[in-house]
Protein backbone atom coordinates (compact mmCIF):
# COMPACT_ATOMS: atom_id res chain seq x y z
CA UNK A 1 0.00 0.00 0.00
CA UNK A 2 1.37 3.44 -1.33
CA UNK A 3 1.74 7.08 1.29
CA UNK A 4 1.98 10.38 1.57
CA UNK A 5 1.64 12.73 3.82
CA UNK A 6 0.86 16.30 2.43
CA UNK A 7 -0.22 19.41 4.52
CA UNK A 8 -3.21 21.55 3.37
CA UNK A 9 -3.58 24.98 4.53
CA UNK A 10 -6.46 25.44 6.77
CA UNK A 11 -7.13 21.26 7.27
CA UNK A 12 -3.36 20.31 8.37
CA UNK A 13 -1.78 16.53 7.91
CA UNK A 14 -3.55 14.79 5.76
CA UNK A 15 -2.66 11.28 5.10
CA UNK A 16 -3.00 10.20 2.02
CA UNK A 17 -3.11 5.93 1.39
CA UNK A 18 -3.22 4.12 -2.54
CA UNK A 19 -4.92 0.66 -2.02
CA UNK A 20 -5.53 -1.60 -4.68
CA UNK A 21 -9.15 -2.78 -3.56
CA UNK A 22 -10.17 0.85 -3.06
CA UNK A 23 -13.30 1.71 -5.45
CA UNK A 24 -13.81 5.38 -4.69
CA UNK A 25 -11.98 8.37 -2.51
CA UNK A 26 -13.07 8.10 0.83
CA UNK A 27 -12.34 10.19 3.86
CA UNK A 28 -12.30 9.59 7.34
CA UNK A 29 -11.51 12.15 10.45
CA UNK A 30 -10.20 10.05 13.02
CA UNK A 31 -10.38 10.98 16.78
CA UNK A 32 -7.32 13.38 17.06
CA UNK A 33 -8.91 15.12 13.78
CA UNK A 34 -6.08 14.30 11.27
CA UNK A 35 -7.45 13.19 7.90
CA UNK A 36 -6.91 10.39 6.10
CA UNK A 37 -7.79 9.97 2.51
CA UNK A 38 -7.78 6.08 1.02
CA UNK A 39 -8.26 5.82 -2.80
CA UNK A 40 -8.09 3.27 -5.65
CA UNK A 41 -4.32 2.67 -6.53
CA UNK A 42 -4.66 4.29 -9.87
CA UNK A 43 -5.76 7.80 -8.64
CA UNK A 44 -3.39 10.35 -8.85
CA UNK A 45 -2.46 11.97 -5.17
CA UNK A 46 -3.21 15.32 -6.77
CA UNK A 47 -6.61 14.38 -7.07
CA UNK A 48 -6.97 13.48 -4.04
CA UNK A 49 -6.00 16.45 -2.63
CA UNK A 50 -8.58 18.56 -4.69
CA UNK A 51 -11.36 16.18 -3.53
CA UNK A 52 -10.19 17.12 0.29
CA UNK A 53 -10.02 20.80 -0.69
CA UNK A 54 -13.89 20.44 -2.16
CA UNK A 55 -15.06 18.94 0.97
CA UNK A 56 -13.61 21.49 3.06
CA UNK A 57 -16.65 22.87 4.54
CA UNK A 58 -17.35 18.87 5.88
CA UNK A 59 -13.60 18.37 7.11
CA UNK A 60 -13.77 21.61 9.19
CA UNK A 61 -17.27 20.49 10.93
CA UNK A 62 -16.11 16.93 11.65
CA UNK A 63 -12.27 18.76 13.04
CA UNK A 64 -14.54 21.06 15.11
CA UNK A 65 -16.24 18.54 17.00
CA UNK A 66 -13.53 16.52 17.97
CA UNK A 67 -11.60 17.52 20.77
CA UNK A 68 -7.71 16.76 22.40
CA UNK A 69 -8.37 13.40 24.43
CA UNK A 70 -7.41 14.12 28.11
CA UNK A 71 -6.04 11.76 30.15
CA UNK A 72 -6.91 11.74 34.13
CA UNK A 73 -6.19 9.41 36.74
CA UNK A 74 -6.29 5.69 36.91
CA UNK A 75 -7.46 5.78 33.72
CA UNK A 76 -6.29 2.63 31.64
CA UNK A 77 -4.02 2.45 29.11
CA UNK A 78 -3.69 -0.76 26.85
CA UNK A 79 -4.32 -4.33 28.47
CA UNK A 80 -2.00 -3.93 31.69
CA UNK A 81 -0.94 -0.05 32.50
CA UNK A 82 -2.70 2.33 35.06
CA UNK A 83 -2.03 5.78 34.55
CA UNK A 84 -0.87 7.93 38.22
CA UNK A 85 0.09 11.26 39.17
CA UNK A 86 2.37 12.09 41.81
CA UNK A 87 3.64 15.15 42.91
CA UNK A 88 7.58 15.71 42.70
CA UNK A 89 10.38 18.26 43.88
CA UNK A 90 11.74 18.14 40.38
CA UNK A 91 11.27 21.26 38.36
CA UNK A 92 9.79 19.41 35.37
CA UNK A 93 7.71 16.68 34.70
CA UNK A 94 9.04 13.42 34.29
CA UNK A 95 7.68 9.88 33.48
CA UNK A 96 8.20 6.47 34.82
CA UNK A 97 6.69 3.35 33.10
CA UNK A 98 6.62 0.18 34.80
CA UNK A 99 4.71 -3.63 33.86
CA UNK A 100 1.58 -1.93 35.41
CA UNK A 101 1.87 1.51 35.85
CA UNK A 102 2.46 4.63 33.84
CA UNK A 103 3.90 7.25 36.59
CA UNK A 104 3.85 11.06 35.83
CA UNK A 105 5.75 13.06 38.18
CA UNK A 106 4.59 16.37 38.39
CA UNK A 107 6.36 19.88 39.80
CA UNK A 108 4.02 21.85 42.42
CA UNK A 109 1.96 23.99 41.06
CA UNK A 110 1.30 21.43 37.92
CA UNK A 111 -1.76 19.81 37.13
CA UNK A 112 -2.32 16.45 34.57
CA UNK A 113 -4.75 18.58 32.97
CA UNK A 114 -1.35 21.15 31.85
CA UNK A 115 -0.73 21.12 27.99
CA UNK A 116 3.10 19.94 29.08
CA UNK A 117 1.55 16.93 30.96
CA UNK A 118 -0.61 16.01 28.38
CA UNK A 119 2.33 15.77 25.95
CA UNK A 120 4.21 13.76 28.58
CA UNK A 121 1.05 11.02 29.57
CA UNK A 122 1.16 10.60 25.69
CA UNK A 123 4.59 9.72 25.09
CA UNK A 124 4.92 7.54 28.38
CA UNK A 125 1.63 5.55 27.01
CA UNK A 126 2.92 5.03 23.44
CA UNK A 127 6.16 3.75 25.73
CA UNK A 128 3.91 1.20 27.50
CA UNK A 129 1.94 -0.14 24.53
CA UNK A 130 5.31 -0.43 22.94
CA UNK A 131 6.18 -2.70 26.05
CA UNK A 132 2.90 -4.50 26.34
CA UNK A 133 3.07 -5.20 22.38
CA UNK A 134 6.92 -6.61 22.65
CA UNK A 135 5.64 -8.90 25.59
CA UNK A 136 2.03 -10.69 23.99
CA UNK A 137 1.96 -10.42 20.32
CA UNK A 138 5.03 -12.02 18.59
CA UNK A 139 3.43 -14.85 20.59
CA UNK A 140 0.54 -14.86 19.88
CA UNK A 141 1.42 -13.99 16.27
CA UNK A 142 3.71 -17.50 16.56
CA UNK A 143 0.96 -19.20 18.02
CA UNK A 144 -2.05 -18.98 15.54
CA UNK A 145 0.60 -19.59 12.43
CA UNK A 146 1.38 -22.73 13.89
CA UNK A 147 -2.43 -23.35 14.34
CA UNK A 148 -3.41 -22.53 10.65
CA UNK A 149 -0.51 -23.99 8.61
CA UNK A 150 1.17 -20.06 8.03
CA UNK A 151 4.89 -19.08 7.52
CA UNK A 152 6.15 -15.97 8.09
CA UNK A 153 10.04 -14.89 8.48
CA UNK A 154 10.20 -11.94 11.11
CA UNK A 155 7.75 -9.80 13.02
CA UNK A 156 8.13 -6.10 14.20
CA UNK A 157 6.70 -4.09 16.53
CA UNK A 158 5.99 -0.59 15.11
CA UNK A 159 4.52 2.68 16.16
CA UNK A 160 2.23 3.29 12.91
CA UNK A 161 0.31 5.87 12.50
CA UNK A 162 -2.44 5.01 9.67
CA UNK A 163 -2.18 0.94 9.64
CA UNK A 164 -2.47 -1.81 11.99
CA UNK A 165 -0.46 -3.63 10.37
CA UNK A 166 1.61 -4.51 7.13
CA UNK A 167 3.12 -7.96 6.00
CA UNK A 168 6.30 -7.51 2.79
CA UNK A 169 6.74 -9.71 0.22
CA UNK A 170 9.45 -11.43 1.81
CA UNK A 171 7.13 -12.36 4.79
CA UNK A 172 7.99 -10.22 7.40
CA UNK A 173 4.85 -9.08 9.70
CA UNK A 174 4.90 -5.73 11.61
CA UNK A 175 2.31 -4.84 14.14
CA UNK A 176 1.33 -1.70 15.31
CA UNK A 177 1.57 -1.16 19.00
CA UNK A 178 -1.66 0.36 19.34
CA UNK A 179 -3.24 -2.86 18.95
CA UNK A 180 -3.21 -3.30 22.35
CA UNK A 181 -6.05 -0.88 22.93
CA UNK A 182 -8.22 -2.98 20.82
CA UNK A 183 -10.72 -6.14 21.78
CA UNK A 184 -8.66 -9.33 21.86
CA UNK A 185 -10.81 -10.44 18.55
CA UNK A 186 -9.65 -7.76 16.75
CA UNK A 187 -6.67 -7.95 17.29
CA UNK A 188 -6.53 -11.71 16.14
CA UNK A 189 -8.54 -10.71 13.44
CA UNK A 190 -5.46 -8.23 12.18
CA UNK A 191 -2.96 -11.05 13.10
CA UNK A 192 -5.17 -13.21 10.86
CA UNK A 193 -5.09 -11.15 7.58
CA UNK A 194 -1.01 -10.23 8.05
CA UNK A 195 -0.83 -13.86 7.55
CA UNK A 196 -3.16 -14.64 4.78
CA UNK A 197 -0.72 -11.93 3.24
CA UNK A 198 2.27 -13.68 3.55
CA UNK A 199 0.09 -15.88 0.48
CA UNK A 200 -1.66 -13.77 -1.40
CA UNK A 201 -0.44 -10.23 -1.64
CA UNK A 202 -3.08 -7.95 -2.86
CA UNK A 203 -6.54 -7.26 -1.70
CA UNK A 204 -9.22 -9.03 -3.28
CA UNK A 205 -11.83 -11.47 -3.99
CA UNK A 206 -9.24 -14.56 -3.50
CA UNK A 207 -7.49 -12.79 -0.30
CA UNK A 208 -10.94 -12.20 1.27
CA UNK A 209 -12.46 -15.58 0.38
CA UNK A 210 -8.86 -17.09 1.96
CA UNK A 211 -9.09 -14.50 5.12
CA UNK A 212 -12.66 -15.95 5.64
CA UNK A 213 -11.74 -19.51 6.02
CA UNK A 214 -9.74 -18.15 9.45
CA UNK A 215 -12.36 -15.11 10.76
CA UNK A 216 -15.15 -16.25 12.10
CA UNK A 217 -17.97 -13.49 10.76
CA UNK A 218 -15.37 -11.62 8.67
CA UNK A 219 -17.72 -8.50 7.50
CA UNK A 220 -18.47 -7.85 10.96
CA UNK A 221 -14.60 -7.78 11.96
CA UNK A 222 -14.27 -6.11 8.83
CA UNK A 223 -16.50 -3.26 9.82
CA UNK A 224 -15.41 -2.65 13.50
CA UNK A 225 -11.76 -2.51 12.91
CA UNK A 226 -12.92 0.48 10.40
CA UNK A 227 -14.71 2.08 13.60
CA UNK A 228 -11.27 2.39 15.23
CA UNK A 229 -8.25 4.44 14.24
CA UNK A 230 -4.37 3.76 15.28
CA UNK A 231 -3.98 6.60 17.49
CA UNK A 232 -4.01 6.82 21.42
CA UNK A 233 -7.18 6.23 23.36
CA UNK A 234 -8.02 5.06 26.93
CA UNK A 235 -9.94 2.23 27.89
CA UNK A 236 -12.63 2.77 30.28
């Protein structure tokens, strides 16, 4: 699957994603309010762009009503982590992440609600999905090869920030970390279809039909993963 990233004036990062079973240009607004444009492979990026620029009245409305994701306390972050806030004698806020815990350290006078803090809860939690991804899936990835008869070379944990996964055509799986926010069938199902690719390539009537032997219900997986987006979120 081709990229780009381009910035347009008044709608900022857009990403913008060629894939070959793509039909039409579609956009979606995802939870942070960076675009993403998918279209059929053929379709030149400038067009794309234009089509984002014509919708710009749409774009702004959906940006509008999303808003920053704050992060409080206790809240939970991926399958394991509990975020905490302690005050600190340090002039600046630091971060500790631990198999359970993400630990923000904050100077008197600070609050987690503080843009600063914000920043750092983010970049601790990306830390500790990182962590929590290293630790379950390569195993489970192992584990439901083995069961259905796949072969794969290598797997990666990445931080990606428009796929949840990818598979090359040498057979080497990455996963994207945020994974670990998602229900445990989901994330099989995305395990699933990295390994149908390590047979058939492309997206299509025969990769679908295969994927379907493996996913139990596969247009209902099909349609929740689409309800989610590979960015940061917090489990309630």
């Amino acid at each position: 699957m081709a990229q780009k990233q381009v910035h347009i004036a008044e709608i900022g990062p857009v990403v913008l994603q060629k894939r070959k079973g793509a039909r039409s240009i579609r956009l979606t607004v995802g939870h942070d309010g960076n675009l993403r444009i998918s279209m059929p492979h053929w379709t030149p990026y400038a067009a794309a762009e234009a089509f984002a620029i014509s919708k710009l009245a749409w774009i702004k409305a959906q940006q509008d009503g999303k808003t920053s994701r704050l992060f409080g306390p206790d809240e939970r972050i991926g399958k394991s982590h509990r975020l905490r806030f302690t005050i600190s004698t340090s002039h600046t806020v630091t971060t500790r992440v631990t198999p359970t815990e993400l630990i923000i350290r904050l100077p008197v006078g600070k609050t987690p609600m503080d843009k600063d803090v914000q920043s750092a809860v983010r970049a601790s939690a990306v830390r500790a999905l990182k962590q929590e991804a290293k630790k379950l899936l390569p195993g489970r990835l192992e584990s439901m090869a083995a069961r259905h008869g796949f072969d794969y070379r290598h797997v990666t944990i990445k931080h990606l920030k428009a796929r949840w996964g990818s598979c090359s055509s040498t057979k080497d799986i990455a996963l994207n970390c945020f994974l670990m926010q998602l229900p445990w069938e989901l994330i099989d199902y995305v395990i699933l279809h990295e390994l149908v690719h390590t047979k058939i390539m492309a997206h299509g009537e025969k990769f679908w039909g295969e994927l379907a032997k493996y996913v139990n219900d596969l247009p209902a997986k099909r349609k929740a993963i689409r309800a989610h987006q590979p960015t940061l979120m917090t489990v309630d």
